[in-house]
PDB file of N, CA and C in Angstrom:
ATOM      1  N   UNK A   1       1.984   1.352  10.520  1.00  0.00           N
ATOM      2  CA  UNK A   1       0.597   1.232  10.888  1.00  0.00           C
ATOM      3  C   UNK A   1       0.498   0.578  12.269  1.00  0.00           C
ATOM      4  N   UNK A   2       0.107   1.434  13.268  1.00  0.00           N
ATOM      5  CA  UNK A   2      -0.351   1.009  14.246  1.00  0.00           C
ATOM      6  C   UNK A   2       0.598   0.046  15.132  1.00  0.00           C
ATOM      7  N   UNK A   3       2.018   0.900  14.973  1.00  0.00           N
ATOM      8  CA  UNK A   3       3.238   0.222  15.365  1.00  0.00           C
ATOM      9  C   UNK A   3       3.479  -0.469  17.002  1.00  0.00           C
ATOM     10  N   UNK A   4       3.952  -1.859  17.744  1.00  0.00           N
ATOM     11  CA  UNK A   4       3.895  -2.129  19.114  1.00  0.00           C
ATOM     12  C   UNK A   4       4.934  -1.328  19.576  1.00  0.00           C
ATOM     13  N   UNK A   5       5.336  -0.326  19.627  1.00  0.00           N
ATOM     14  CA  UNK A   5       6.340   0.141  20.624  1.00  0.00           C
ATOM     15  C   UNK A   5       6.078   0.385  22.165  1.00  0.00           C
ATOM     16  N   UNK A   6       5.263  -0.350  22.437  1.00  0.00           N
ATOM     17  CA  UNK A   6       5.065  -0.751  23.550  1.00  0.00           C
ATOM     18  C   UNK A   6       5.397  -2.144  24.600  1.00  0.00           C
ATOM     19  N   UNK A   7       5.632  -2.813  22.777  1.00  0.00           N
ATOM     20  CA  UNK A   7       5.962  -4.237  23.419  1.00  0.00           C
ATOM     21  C   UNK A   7       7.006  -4.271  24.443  1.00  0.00           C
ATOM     22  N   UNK A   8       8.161  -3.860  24.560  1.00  0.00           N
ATOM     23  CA  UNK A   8       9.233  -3.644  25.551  1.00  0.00           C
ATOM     24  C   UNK A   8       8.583  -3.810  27.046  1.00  0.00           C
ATOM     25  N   UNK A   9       7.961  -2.727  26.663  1.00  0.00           N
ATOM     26  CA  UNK A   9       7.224  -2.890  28.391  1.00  0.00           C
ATOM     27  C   UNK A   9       6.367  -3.068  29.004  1.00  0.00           C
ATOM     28  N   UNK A  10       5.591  -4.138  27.740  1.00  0.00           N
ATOM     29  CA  UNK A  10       4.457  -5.198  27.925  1.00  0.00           C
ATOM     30  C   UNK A  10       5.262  -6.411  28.372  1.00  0.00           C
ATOM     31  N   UNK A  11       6.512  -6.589  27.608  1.00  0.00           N
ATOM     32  CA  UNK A  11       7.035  -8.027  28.526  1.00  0.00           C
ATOM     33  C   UNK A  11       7.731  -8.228  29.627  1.00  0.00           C
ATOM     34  N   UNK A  12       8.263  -6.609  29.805  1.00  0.00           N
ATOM     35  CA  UNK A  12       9.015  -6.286  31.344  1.00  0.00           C
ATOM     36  C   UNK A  12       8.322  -6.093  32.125  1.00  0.00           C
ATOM     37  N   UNK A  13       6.900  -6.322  32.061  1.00  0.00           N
ATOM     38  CA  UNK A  13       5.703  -5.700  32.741  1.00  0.00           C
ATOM     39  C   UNK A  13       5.229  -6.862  33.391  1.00  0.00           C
ATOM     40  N   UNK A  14       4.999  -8.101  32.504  1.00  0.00           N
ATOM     41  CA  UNK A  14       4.377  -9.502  32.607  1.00  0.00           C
ATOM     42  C   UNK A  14       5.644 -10.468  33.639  1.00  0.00           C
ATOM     43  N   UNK A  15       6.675  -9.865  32.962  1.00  0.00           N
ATOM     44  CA  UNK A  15       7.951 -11.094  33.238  1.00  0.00           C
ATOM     45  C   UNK A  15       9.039 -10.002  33.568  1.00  0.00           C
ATOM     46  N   UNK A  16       9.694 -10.592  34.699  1.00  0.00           N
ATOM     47  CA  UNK A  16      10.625  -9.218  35.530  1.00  0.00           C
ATOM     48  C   UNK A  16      12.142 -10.409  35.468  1.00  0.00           C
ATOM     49  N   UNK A  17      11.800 -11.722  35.133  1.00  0.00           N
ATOM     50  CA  UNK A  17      12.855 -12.087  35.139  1.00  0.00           C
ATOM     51  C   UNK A  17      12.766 -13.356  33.683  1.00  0.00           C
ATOM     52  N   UNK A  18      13.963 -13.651  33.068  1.00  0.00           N
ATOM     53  CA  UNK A  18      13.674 -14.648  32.393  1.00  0.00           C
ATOM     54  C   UNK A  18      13.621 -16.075  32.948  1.00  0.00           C
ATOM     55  N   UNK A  19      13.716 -16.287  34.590  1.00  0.00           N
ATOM     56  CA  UNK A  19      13.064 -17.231  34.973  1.00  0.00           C
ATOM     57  C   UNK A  19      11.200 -17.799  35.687  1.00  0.00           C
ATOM     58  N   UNK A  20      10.924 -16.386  34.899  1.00  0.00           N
ATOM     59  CA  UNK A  20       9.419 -16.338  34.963  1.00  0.00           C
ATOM     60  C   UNK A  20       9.057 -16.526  33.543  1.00  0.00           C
ATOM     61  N   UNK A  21       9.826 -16.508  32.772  1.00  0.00           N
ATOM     62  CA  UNK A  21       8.624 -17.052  31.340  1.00  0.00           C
ATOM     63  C   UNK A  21       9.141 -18.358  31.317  1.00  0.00           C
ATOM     64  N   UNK A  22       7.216 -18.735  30.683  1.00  0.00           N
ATOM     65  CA  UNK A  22       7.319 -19.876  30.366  1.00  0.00           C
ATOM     66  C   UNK A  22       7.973 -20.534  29.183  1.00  0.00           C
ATOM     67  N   UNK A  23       7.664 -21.941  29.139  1.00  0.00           N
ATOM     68  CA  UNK A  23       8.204 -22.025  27.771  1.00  0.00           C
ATOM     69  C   UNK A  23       7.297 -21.651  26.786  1.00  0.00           C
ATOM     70  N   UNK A  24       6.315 -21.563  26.635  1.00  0.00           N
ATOM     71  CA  UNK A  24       5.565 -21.336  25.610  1.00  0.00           C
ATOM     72  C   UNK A  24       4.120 -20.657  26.321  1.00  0.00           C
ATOM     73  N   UNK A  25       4.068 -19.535  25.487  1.00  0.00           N
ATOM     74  CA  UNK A  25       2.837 -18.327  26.261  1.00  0.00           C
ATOM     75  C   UNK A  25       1.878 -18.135  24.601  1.00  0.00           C
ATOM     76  N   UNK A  26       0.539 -17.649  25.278  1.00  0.00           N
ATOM     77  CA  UNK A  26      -0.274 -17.215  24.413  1.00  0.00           C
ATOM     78  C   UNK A  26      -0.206 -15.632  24.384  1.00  0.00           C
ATOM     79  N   UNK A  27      -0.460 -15.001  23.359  1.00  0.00           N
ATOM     80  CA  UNK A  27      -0.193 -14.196  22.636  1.00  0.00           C
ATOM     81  C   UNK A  27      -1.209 -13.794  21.704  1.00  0.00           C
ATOM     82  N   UNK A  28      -2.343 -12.555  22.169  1.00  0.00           N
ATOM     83  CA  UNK A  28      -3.227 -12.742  21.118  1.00  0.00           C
ATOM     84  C   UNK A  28      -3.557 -13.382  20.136  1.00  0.00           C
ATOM     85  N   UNK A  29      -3.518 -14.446  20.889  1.00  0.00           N
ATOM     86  CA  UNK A  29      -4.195 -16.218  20.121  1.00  0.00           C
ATOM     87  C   UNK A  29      -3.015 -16.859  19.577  1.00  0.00           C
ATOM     88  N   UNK A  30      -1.772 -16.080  19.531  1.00  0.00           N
ATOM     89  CA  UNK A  30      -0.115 -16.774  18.865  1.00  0.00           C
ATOM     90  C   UNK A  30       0.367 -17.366  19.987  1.00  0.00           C
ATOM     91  N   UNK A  31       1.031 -18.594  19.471  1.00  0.00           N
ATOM     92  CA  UNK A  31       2.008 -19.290  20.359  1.00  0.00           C
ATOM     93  C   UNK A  31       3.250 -18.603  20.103  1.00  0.00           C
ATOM     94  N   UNK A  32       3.325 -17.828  21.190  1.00  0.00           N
ATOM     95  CA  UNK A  32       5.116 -17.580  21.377  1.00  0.00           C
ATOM     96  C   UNK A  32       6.343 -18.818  22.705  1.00  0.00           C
ATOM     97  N   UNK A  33       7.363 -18.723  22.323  1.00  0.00           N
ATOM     98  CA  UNK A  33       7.889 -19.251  22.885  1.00  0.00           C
ATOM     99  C   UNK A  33       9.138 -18.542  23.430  1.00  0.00           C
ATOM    100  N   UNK A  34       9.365 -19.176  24.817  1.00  0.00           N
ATOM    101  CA  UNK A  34      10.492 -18.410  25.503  1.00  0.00           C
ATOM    102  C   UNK A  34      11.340 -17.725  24.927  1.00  0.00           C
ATOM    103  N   UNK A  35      11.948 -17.701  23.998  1.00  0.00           N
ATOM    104  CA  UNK A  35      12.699 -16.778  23.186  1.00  0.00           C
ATOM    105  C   UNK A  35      12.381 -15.309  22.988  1.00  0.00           C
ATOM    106  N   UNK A  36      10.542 -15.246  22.794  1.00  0.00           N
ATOM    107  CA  UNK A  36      10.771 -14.297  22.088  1.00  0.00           C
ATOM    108  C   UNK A  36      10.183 -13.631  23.185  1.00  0.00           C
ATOM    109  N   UNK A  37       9.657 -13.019  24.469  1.00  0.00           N
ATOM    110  CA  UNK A  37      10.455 -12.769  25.882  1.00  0.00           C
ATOM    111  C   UNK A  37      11.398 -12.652  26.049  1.00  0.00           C
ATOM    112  N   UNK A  38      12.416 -13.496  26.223  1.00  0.00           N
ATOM    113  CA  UNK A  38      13.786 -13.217  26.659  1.00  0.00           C
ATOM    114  C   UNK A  38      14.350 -11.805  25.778  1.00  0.00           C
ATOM    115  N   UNK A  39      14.574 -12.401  24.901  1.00  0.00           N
ATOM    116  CA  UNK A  39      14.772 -10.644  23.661  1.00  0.00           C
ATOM    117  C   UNK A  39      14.731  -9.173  24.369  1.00  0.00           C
ATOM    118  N   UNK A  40      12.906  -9.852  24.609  1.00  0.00           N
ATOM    119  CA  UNK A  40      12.430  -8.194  25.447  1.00  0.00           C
ATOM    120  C   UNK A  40      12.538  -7.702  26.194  1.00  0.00           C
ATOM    121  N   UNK A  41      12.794  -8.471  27.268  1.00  0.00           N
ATOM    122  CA  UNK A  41      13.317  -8.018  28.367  1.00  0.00           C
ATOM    123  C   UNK A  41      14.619  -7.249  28.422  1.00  0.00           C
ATOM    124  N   UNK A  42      15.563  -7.398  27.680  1.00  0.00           N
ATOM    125  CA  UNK A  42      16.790  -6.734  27.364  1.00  0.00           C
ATOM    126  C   UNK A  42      17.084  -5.699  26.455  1.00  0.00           C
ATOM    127  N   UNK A  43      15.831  -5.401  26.035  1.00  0.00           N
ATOM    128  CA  UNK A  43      15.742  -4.463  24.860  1.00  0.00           C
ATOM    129  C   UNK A  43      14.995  -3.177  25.073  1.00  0.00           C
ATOM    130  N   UNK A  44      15.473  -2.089  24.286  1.00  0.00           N
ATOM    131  CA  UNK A  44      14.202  -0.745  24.031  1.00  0.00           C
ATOM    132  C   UNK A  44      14.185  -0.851  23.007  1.00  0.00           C
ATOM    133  N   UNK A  45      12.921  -1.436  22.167  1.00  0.00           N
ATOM    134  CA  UNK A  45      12.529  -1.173  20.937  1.00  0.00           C
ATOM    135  C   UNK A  45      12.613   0.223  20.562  1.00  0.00           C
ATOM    136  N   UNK A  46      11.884   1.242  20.775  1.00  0.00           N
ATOM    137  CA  UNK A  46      11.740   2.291  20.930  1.00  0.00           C
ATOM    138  C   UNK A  46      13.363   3.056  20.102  1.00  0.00           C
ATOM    139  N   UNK A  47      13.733   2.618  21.413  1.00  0.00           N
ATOM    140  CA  UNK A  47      15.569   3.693  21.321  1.00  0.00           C
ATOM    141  C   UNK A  47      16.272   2.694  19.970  1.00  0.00           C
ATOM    142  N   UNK A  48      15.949   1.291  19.345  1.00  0.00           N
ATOM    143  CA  UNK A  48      16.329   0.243  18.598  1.00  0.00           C
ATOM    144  C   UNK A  48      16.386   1.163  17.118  1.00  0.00           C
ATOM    145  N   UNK A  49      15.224   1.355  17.140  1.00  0.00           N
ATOM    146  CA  UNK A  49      14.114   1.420  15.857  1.00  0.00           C
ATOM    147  C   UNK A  49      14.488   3.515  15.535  1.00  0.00           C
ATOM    148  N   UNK A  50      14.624   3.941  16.521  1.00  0.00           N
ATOM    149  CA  UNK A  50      14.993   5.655  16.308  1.00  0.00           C
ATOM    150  C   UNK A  50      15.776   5.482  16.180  1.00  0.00           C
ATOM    151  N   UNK A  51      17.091   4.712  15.761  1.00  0.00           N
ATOM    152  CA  UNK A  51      17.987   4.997  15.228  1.00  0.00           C
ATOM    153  C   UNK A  51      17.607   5.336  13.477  1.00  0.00           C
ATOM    154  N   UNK A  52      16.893   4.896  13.197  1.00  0.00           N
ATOM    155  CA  UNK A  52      16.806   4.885  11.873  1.00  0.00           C
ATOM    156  C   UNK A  52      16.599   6.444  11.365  1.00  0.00           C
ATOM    157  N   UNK A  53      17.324   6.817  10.423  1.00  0.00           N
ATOM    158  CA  UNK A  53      17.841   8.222   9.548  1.00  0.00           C
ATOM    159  C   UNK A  53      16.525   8.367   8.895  1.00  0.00           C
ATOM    160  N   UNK A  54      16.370   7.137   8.042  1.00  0.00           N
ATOM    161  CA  UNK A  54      15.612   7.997   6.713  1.00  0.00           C
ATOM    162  C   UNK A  54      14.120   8.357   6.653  1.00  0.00           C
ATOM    163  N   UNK A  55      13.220   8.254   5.971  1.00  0.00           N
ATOM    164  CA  UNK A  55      11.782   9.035   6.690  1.00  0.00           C
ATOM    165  C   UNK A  55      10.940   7.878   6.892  1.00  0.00           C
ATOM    166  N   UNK A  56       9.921   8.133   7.867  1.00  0.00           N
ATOM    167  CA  UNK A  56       9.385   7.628   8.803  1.00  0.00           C
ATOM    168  C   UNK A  56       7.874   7.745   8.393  1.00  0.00           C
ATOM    169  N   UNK A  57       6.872   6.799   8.214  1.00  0.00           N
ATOM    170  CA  UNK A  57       5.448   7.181   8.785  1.00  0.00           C
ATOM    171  C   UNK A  57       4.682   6.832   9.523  1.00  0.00           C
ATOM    172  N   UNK A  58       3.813   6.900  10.508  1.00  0.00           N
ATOM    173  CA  UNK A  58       3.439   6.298  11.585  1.00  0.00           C
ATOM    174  C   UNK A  58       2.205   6.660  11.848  1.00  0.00           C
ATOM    175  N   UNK A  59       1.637   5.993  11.453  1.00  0.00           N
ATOM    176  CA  UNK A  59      -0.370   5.856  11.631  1.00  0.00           C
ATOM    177  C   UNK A  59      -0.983   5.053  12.721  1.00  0.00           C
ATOM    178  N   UNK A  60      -1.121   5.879  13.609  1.00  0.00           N
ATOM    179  CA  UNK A  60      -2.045   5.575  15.027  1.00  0.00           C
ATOM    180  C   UNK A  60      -3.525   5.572  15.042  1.00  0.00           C
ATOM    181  N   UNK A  61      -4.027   4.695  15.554  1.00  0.00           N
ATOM    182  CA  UNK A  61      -5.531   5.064  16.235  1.00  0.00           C
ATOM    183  C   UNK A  61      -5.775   5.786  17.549  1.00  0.00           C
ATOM    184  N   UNK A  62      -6.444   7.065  18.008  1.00  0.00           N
ATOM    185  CA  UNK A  62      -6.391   6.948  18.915  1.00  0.00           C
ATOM    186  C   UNK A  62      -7.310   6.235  20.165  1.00  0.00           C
ATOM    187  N   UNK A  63      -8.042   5.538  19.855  1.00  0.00           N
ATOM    188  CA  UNK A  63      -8.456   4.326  20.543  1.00  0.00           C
ATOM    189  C   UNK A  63      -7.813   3.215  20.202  1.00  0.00           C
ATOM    190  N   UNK A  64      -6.954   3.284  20.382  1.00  0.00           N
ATOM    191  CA  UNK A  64      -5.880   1.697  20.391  1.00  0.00           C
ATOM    192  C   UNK A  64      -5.879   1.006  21.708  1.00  0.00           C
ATOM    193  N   UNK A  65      -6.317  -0.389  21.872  1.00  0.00           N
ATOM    194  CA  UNK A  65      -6.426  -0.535  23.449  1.00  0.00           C
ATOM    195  C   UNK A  65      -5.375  -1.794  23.535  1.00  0.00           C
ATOM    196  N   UNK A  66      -4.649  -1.739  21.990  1.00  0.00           N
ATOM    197  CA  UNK A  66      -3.367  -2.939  22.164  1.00  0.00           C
ATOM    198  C   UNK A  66      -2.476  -1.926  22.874  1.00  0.00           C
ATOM    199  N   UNK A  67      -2.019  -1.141  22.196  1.00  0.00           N
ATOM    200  CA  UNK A  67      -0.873  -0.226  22.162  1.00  0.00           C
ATOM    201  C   UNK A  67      -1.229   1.250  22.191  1.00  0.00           C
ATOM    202  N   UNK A  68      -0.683   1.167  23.404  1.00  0.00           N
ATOM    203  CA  UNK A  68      -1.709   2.967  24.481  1.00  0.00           C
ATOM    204  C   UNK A  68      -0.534   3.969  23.132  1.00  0.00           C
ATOM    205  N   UNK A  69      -1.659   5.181  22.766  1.00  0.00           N
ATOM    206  CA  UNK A  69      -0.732   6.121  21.658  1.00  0.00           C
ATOM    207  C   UNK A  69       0.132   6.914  22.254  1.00  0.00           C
ATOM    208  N   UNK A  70       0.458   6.914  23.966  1.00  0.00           N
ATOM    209  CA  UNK A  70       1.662   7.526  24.431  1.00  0.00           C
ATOM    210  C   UNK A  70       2.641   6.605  24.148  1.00  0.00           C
ATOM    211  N   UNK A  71       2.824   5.665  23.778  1.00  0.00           N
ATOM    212  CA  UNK A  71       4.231   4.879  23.303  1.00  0.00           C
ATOM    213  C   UNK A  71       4.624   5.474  21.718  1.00  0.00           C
ATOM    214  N   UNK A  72       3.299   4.947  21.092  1.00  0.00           N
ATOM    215  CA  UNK A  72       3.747   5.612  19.555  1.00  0.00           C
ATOM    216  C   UNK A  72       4.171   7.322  19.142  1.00  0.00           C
ATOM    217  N   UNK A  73       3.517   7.821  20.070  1.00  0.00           N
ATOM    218  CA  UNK A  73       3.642   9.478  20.345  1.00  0.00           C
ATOM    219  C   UNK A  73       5.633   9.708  20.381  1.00  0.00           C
ATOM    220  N   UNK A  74       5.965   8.979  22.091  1.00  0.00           N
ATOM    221  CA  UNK A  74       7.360   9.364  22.296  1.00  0.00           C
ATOM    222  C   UNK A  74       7.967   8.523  20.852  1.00  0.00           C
ATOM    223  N   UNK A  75       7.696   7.631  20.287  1.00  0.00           N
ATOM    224  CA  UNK A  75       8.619   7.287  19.359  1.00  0.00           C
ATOM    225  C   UNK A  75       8.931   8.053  18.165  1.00  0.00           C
ATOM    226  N   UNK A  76       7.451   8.772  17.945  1.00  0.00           N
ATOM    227  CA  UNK A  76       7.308   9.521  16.698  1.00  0.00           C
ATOM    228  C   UNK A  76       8.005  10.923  17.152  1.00  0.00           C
ATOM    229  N   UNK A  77       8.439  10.834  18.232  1.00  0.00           N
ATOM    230  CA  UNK A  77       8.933  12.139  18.372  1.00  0.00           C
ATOM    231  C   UNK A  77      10.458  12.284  18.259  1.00  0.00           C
ATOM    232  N   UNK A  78      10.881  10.801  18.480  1.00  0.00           N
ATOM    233  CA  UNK A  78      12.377  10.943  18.916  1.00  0.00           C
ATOM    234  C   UNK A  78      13.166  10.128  16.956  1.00  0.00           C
ATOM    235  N   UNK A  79      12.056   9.895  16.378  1.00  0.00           N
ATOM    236  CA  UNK A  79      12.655   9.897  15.036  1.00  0.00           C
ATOM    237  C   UNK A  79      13.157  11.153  15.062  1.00  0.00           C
ATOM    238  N   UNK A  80      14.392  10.512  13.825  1.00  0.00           N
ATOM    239  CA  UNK A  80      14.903  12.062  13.020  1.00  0.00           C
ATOM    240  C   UNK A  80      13.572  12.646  12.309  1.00  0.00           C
ATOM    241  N   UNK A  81      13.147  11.886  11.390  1.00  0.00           N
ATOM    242  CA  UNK A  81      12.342  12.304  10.182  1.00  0.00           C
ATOM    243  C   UNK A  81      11.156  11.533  10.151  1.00  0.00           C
ATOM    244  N   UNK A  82      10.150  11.707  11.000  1.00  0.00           N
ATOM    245  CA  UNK A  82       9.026  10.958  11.524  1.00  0.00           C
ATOM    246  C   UNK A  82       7.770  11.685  10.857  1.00  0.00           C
ATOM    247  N   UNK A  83       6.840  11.171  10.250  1.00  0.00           N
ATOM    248  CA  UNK A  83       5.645  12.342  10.067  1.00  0.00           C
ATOM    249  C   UNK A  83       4.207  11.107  10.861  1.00  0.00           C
ATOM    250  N   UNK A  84       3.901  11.933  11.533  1.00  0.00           N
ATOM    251  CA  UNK A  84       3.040  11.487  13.143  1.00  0.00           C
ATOM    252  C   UNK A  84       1.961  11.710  12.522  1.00  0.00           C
ATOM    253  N   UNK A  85       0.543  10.212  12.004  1.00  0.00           N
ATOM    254  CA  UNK A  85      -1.045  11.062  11.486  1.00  0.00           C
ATOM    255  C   UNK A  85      -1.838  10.236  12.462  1.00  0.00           C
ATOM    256  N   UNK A  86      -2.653  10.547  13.085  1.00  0.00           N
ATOM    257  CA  UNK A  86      -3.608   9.342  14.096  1.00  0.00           C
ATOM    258  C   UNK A  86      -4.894   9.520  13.360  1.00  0.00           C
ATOM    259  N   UNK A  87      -5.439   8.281  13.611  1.00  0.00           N
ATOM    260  CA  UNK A  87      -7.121   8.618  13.277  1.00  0.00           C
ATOM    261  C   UNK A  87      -7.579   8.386  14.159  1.00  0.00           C
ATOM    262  N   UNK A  88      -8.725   9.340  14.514  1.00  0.00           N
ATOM    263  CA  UNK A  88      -9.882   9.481  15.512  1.00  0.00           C
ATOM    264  C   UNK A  88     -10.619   8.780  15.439  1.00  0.00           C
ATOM    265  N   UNK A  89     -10.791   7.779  16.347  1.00  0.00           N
ATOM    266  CA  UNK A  89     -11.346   6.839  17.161  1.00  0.00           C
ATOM    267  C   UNK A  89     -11.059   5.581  16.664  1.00  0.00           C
ATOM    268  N   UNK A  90     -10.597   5.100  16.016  1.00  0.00           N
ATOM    269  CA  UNK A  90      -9.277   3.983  15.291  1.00  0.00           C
ATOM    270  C   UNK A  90      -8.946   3.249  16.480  1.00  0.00           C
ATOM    271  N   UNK A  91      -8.961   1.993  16.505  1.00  0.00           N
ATOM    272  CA  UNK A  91      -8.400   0.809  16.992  1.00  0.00           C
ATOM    273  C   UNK A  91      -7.303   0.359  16.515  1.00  0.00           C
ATOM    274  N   UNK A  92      -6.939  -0.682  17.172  1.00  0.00           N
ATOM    275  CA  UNK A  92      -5.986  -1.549  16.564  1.00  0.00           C
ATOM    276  C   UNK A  92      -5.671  -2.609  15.352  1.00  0.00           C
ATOM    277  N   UNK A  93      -5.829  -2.382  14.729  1.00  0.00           N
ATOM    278  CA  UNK A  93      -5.400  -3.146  12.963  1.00  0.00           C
ATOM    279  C   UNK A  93      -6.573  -2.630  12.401  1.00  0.00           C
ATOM    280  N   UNK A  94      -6.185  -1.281  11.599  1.00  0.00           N
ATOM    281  CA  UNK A  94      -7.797  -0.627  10.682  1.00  0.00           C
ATOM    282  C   UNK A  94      -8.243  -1.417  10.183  1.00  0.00           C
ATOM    283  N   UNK A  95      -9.982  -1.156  10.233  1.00  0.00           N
ATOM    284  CA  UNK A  95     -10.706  -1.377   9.250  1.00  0.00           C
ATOM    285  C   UNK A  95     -11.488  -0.609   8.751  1.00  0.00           C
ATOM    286  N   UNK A  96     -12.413  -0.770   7.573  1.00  0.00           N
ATOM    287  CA  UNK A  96     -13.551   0.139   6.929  1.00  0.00           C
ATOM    288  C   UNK A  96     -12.628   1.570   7.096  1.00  0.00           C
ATOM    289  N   UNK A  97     -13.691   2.497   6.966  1.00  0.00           N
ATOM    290  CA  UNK A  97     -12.697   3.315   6.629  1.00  0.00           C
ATOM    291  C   UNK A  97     -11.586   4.015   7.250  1.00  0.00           C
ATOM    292  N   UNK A  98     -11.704   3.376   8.509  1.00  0.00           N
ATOM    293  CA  UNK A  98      -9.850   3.878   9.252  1.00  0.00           C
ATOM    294  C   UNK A  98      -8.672   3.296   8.647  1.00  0.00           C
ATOM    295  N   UNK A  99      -8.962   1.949   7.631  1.00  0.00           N
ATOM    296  CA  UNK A  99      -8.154   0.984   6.763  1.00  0.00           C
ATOM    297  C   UNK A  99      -8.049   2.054   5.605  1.00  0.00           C
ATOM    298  N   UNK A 100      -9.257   2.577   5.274  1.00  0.00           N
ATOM    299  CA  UNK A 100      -9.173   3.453   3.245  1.00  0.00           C
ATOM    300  C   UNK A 100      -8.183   4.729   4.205  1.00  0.00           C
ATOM    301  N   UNK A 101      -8.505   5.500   4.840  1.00  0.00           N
ATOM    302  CA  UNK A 101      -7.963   6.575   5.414  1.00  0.00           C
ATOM    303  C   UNK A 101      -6.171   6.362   5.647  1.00  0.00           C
ATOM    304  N   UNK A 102      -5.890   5.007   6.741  1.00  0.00           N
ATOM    305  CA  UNK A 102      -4.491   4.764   6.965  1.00  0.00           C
ATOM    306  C   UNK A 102      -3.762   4.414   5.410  1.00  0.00           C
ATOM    307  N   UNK A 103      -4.362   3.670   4.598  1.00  0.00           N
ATOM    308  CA  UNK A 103      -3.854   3.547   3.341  1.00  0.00           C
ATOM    309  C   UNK A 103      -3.991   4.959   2.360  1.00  0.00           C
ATOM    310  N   UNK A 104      -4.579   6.075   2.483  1.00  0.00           N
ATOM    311  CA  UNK A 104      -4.697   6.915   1.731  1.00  0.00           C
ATOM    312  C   UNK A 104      -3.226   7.690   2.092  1.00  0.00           C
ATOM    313  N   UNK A 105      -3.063   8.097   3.575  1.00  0.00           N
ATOM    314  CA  UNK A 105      -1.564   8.245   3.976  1.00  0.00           C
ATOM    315  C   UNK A 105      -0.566   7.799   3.561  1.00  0.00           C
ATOM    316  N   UNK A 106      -0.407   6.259   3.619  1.00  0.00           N
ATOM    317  CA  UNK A 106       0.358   5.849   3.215  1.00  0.00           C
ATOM    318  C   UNK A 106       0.706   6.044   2.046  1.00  0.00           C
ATOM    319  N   UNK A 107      -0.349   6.168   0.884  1.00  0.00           N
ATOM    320  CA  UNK A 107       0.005   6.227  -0.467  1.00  0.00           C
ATOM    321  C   UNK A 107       1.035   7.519  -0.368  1.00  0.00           C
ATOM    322  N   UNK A 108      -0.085   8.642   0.097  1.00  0.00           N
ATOM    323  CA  UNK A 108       0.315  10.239  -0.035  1.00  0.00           C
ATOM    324  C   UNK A 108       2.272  10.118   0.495  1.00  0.00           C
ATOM    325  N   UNK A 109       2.284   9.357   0.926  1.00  0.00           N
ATOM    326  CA  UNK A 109       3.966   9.580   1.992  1.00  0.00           C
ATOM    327  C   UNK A 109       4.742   9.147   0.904  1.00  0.00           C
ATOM    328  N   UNK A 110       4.675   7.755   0.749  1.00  0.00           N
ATOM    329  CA  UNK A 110       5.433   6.956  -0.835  1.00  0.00           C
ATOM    330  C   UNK A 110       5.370   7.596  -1.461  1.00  0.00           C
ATOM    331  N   UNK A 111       4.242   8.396  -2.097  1.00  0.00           N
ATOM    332  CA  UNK A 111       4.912   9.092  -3.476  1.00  0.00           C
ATOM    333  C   UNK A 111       5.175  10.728  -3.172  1.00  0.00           C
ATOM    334  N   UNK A 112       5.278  11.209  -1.935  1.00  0.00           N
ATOM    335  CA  UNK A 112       6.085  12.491  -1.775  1.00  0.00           C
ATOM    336  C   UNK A 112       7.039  11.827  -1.636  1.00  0.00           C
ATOM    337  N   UNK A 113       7.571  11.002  -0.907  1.00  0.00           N
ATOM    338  CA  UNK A 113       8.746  10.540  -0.121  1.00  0.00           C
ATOM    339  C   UNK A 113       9.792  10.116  -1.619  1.00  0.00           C
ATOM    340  N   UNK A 114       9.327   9.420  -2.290  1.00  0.00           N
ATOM    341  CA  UNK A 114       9.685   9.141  -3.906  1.00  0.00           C
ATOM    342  C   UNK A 114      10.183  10.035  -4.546  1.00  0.00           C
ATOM    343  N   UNK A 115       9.118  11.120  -4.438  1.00  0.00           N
ATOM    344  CA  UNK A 115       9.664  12.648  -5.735  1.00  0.00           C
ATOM    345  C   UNK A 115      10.572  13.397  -5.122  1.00  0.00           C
ATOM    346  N   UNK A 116      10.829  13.449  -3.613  1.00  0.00           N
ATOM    347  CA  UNK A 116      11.797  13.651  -2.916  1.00  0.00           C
ATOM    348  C   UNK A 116      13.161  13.360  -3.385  1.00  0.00           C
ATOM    349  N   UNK A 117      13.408  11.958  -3.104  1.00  0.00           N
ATOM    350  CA  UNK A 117      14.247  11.241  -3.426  1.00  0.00           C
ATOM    351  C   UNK A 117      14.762  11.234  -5.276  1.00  0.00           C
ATOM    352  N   UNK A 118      13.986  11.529  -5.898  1.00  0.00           N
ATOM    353  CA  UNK A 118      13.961  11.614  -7.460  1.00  0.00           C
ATOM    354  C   UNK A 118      14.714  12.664  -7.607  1.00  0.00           C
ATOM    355  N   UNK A 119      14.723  14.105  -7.076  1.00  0.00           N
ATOM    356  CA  UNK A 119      15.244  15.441  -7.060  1.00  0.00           C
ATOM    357  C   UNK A 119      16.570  15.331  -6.026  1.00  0.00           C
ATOM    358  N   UNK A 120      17.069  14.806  -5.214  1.00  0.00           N
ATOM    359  CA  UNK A 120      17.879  14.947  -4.598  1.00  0.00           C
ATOM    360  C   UNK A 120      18.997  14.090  -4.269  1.00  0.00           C
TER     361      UNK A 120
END
C-alpha cells in the first residue's frame, strides 16, 4: 500500500553527502536520526526489494504527492510477479473509500494468492 520507493532519491536528493546530514532531521513530523540517511544514500531500494521471487501487490494512488507513482510504476514493473492496481485520485495513506477499495484488493490477492499456493 502506497509503497516509498522513492525514498532512495528523496535522501540523495536532500543530502549528496553523509557530511550534510544532520544528526537528527524531521521527517513528516518523525524524528529520524543520522543513521537512517546514511543507509540511503548507499542504497536502491527499488533494485533491494525486486529481488524478491514470490508475488507481489502494490496499491497506488494516483494523486500521491508523498511518493510521485513513476517510482511505484518502475518498481511494479521490474518485479518478477508484481500485480500493479492504482486508485484514481487516491493520496497518500487511504482513506474512506480509497481505504475500503485498497483493502478490497488486498483481500482479493491473499486469497487468490492462497488457493494458488494450496494447488501447487
Amino acid at each position: 500500500m502506497y509503497p516509498a520507493f522513492s525514498i532512495t532519491h528523496d535522501a540523495q536528493a536532500r543530502y549528496h553527502s553523509v557530511s550534510q546530514i544532520p544528526q537528527e532531521s524531521d521527517i513528516f513530523g518523525f524524528s529520524v536520526g543520522k543513521a537512517y540517511y546514511q543507509k540511503l544514500l548507499n542504497i536502491d531500494i527499488t533494485k533491494i526489494a525486486t529481488k524478491y521471487r514470490g508475488p507481489v501487490l502494490i496499491v497506488h494512488g494516483t494523486s500521491d504527492d508523498v511518493v510521485p507513482i513513476k517510482y511505484v510504476e518502475r518498481a511494479a514493473h521490474n518485479f518478477p510477479n508484481a500485480t500493479f492496481k492504482k486508485i484514481t485520485g487516491a493520496g497518500h495513506g487511504f482513506e474512506g473509500s480509497d481505504q475500503q477499495r485498497a483493502l478490497h484488493l488486498l483481500d482479493n490477492f491473499v486469497t487468490k494468492t492462497q488457493r494458488h499456493s494450496e494447488r501447487g
